[in-house]
N, C-alpha and C. Protein backbone atom coordinates (compact mmCIF):
# COMPACT_ATOMS: atom_id res chain seq x y z
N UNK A 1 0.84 -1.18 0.00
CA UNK A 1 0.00 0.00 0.00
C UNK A 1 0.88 1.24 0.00
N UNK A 2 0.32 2.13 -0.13
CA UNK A 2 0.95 3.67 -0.42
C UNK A 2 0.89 4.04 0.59
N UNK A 3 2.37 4.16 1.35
CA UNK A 3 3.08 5.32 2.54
C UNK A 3 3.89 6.18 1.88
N UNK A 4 3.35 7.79 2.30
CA UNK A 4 4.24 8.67 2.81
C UNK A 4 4.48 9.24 4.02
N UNK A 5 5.84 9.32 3.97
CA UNK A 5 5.79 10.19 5.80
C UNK A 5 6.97 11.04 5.82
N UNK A 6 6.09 12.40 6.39
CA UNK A 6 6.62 13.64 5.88
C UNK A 6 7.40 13.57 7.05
N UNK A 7 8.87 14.61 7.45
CA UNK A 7 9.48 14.89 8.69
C UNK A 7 10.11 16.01 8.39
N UNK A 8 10.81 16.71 9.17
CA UNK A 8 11.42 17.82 8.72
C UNK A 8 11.03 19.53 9.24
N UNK A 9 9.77 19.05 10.00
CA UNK A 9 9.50 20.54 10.32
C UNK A 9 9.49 20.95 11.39
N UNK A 10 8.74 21.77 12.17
CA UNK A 10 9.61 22.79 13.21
C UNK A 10 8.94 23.89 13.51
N UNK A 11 9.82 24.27 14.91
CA UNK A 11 10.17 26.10 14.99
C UNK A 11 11.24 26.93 14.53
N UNK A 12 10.25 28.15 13.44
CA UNK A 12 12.23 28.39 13.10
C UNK A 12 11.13 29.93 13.10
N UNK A 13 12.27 30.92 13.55
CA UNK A 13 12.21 32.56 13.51
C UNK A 13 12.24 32.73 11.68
N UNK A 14 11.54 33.62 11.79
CA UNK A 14 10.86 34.50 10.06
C UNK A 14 12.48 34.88 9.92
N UNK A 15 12.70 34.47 8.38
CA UNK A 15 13.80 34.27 7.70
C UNK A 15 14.55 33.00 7.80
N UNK A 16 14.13 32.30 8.78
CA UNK A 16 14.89 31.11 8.92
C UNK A 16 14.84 29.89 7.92
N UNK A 17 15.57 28.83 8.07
CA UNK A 17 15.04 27.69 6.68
C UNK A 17 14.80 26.33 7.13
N UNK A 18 14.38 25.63 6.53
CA UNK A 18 14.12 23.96 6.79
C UNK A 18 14.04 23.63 5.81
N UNK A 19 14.45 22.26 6.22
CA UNK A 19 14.22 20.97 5.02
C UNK A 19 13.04 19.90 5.51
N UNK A 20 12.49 19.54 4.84
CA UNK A 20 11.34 18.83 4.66
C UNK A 20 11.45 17.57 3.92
N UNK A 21 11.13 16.60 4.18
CA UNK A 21 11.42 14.99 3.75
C UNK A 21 10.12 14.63 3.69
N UNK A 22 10.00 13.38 3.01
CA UNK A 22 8.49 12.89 2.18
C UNK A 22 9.33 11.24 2.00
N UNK A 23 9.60 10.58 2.73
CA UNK A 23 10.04 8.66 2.43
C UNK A 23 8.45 8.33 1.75
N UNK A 24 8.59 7.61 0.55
CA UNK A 24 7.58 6.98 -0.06
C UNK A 24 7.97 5.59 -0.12
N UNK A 25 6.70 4.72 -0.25
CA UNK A 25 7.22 3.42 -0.39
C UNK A 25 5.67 2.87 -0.76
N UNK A 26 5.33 1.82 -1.35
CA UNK A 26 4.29 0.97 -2.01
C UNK A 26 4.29 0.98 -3.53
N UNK A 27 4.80 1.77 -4.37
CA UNK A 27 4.61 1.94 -5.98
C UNK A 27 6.13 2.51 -5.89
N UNK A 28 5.95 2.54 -7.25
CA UNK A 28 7.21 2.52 -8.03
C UNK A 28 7.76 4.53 -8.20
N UNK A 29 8.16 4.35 -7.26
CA UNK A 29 8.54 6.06 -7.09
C UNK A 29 8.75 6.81 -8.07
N UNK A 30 9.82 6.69 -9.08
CA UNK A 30 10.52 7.04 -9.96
C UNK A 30 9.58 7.20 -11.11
N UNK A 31 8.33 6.59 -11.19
CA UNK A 31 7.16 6.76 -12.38
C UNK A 31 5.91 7.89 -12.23
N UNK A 32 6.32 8.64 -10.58
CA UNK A 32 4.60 9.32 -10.02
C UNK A 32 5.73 10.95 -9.97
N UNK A 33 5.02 12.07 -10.87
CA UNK A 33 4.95 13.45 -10.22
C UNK A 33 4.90 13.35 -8.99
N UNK A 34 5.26 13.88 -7.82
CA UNK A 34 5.25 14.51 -6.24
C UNK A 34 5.33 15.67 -6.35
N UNK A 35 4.23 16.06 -4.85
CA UNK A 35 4.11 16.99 -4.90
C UNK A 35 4.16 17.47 -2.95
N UNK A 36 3.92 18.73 -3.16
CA UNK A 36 4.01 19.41 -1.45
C UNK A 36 2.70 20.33 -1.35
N UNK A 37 1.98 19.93 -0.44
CA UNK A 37 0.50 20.77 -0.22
C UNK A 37 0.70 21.46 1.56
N UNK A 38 0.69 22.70 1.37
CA UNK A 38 -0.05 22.81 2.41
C UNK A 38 -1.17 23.66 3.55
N UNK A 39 -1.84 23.55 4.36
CA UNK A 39 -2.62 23.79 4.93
C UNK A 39 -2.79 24.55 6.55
N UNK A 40 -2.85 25.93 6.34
CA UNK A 40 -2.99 26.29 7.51
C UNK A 40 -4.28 26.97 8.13
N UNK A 41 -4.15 27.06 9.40
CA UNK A 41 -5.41 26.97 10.06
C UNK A 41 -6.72 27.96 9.82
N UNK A 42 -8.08 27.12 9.62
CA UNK A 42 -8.81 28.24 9.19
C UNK A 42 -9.15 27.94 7.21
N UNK A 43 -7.92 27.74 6.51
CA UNK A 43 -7.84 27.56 5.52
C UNK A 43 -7.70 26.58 4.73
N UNK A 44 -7.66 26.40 3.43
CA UNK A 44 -7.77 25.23 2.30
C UNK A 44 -6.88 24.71 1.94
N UNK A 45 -6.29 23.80 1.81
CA UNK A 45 -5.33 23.14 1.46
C UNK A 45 -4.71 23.98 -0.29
N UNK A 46 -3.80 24.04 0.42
CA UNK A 46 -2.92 24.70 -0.69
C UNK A 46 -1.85 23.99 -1.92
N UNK A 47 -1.73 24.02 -3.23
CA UNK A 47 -0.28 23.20 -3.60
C UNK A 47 0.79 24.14 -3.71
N UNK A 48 1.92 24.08 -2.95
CA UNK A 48 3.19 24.82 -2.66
C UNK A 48 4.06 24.10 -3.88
N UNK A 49 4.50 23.26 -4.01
CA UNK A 49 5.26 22.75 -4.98
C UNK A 49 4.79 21.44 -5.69
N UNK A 50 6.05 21.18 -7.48
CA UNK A 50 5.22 19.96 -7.64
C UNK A 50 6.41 19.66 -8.68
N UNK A 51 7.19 18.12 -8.57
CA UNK A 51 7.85 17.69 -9.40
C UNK A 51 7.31 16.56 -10.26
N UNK A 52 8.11 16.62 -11.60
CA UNK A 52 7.84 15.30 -12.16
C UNK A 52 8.19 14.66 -12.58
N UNK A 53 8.56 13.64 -13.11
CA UNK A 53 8.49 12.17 -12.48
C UNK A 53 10.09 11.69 -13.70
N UNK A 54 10.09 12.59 -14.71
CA UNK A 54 11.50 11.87 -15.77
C UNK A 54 12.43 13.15 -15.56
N UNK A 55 11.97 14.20 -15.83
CA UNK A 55 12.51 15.26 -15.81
C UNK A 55 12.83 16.11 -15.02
N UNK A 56 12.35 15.73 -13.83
CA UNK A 56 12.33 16.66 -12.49
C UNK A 56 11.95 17.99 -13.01
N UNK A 57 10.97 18.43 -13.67
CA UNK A 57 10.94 19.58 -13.78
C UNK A 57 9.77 19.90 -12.68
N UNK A 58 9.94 21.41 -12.22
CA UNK A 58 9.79 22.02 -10.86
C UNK A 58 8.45 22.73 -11.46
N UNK A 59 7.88 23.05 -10.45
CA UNK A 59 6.51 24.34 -10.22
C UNK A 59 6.12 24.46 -8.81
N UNK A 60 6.32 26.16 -8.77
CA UNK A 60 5.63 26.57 -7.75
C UNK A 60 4.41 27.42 -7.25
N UNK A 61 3.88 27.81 -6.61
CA UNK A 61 2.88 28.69 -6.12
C UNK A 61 3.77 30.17 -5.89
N UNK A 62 3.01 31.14 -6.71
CA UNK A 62 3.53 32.25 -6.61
C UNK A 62 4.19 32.78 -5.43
N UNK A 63 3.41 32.62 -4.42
CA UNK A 63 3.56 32.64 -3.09
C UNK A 63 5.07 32.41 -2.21
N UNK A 64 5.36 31.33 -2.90
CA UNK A 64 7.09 30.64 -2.26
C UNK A 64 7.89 30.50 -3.29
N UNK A 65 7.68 31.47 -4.64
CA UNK A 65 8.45 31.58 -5.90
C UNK A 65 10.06 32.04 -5.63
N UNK A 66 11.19 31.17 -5.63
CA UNK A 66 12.30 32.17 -4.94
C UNK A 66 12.90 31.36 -3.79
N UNK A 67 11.85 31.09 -3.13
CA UNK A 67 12.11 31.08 -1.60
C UNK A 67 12.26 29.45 -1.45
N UNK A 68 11.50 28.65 -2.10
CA UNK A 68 11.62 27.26 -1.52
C UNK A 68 12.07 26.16 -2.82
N UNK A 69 12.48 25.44 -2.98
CA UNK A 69 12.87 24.97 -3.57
C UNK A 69 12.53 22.88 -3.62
N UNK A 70 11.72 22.14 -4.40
CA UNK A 70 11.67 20.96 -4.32
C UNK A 70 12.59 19.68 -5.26
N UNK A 71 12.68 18.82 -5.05
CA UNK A 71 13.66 18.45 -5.36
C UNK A 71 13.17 16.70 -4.61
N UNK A 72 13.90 15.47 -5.99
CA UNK A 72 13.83 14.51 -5.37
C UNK A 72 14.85 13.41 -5.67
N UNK A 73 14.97 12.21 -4.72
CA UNK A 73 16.15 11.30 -5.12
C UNK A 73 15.73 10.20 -5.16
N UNK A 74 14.82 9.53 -6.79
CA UNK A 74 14.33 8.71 -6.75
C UNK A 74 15.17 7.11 -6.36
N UNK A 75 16.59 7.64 -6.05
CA UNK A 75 17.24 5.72 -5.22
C UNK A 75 16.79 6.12 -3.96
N UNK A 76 16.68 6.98 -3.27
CA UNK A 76 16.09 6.75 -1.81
C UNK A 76 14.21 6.98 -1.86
N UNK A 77 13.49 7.17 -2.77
CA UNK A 77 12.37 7.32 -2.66
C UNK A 77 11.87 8.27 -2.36
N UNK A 78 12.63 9.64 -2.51
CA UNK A 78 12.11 10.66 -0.94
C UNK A 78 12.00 11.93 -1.84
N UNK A 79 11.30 12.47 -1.92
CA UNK A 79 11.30 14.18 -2.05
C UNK A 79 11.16 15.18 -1.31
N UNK A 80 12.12 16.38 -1.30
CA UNK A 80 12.56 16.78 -0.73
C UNK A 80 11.65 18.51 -0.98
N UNK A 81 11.93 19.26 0.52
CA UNK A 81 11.32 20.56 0.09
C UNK A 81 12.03 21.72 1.17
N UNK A 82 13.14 22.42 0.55
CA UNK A 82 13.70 22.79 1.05
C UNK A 82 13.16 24.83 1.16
N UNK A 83 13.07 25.34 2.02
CA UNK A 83 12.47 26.05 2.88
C UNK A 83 12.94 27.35 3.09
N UNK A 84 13.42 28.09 2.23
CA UNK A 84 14.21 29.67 2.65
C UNK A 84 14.07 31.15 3.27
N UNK A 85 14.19 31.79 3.58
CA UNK A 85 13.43 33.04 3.72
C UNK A 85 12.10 33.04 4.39
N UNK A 86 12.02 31.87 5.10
CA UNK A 86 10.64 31.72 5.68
C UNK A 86 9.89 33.34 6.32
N UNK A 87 8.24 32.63 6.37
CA UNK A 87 7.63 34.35 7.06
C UNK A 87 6.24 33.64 7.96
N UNK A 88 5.82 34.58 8.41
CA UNK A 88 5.29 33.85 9.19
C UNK A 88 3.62 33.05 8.51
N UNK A 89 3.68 33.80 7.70
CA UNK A 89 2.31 33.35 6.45
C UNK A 89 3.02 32.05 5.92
N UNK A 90 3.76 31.09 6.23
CA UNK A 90 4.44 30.22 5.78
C UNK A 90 3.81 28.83 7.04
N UNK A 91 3.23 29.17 8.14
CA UNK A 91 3.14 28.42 9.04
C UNK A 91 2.14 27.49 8.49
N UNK A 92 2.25 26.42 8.62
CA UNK A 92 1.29 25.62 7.74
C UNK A 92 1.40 23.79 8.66
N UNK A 93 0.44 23.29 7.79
CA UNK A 93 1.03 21.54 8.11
C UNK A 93 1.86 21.47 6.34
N UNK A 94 1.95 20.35 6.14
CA UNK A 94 2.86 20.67 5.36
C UNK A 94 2.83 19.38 4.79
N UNK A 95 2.11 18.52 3.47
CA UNK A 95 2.09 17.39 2.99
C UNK A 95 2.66 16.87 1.66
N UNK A 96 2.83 15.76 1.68
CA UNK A 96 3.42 15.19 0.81
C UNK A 96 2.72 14.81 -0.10
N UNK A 97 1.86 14.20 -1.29
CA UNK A 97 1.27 13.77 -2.03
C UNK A 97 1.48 13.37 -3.28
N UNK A 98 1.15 12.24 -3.43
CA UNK A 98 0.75 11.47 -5.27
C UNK A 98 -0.16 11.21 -5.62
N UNK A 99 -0.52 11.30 -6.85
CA UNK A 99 -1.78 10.74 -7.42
C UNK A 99 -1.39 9.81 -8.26
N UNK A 100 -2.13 8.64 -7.68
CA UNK A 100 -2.05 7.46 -8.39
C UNK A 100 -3.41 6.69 -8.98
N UNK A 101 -3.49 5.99 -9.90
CA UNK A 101 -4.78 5.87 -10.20
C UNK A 101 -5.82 6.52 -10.25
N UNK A 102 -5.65 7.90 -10.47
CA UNK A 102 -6.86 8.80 -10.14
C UNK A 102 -7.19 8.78 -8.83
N UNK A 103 -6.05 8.66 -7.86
CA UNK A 103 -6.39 8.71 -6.37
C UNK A 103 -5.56 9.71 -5.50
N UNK A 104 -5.94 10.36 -5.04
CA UNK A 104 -4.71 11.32 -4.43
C UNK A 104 -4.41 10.71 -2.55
N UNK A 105 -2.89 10.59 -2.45
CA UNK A 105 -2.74 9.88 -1.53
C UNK A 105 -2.02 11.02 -0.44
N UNK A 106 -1.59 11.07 0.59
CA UNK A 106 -1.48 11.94 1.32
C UNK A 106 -0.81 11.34 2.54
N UNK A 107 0.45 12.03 3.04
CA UNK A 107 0.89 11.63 4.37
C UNK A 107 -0.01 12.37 5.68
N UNK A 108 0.91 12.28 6.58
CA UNK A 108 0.60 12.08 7.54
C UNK A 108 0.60 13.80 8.06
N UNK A 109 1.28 14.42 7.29
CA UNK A 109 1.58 16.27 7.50
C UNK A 109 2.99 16.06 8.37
N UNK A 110 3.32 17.16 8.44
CA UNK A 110 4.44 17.93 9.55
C UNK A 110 4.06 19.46 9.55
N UNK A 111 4.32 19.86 11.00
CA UNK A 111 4.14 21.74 11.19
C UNK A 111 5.01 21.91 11.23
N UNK A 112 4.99 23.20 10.57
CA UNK A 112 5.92 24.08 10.13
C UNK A 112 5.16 25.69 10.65
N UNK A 113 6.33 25.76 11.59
CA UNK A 113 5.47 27.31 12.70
C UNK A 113 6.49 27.96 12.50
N UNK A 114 6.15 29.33 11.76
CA UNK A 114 6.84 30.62 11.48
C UNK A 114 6.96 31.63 12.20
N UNK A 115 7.67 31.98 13.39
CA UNK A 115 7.17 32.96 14.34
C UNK A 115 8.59 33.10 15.36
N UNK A 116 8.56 34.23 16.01
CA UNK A 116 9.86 34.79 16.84
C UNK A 116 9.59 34.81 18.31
C-alpha cells in the first residue's frame, strides 16, 4: 500500500530555513509526479510545490516563488522541500502527495510554525 511520511519541520524565527522529507514506499517512485501541499489553520489546502516524475521539472505557487525549492532522489524514494526566507504566512502543516490511479494519496503532514 501507499506510505508517505513527511518529517522535517519545526520552529524556526521568520527568515529562517528547513528541510522537509516525504520517504515513499508501495509503488514505483521514480514513475509518479510529487508533490508538497499545504494547509494552515482556518484555511484550504494549498499546492506549494510539484515535481515530475523523468525530468524533475519544478513548479511553484507564486507565493514561495524564490524562496523554496523541491527536489527529489528517486534511489532513496524521498522528495525533498527545502524552505528559505521563511515568514510567518508560511506556518502551515505541510504534505506530501501522489496521485495514483486517479487517487490522491497523502501523508501524515508535519508543522511548520513561522514565528519569533
Amino acid at each position: 500500500q501507499v506510505q508517505l511520511v513527511e518529517s522535517g519541520g519545526g520552529l524556526v524565527q521568520p527568515g529562517g530555513s528547513l528541510r522537509l522529507s516525504c520517504a515513499a514506499s508501495g509503488f514505483t517512485f521514480s514513475n509518479y509526479p510529487m508533490s508538497w501541499y499545504r494547509q494552515a489553520p482556518g484555511k484550504e489546502r494549498e499546492l506549494v510545490a510539484s515535481i515530475t516524475s523523468i525530468t524533475s521539472s519544478t513548479s511553484y505557487a507564486d507565493s514561495v516563488k524564490g524562496r523554496f525549492t523541491i527536489s527529489r532522489e528517486n534511489a532513496k524514494n524521498t522528495v525533498r522541500l527545502q524552505m528559505n526566507s521563511l515568514k510567518p504566512e508560511d506556518t502551515a502543516v505541510y504534505y506530501c502527495s501522489v496521485k495514483r490511479l486517479s487517487y490522491n494519496y497523502w501523508g501524515q503532514g508535519t508543522q511548520v510554525t513561522v514565528s519569533s
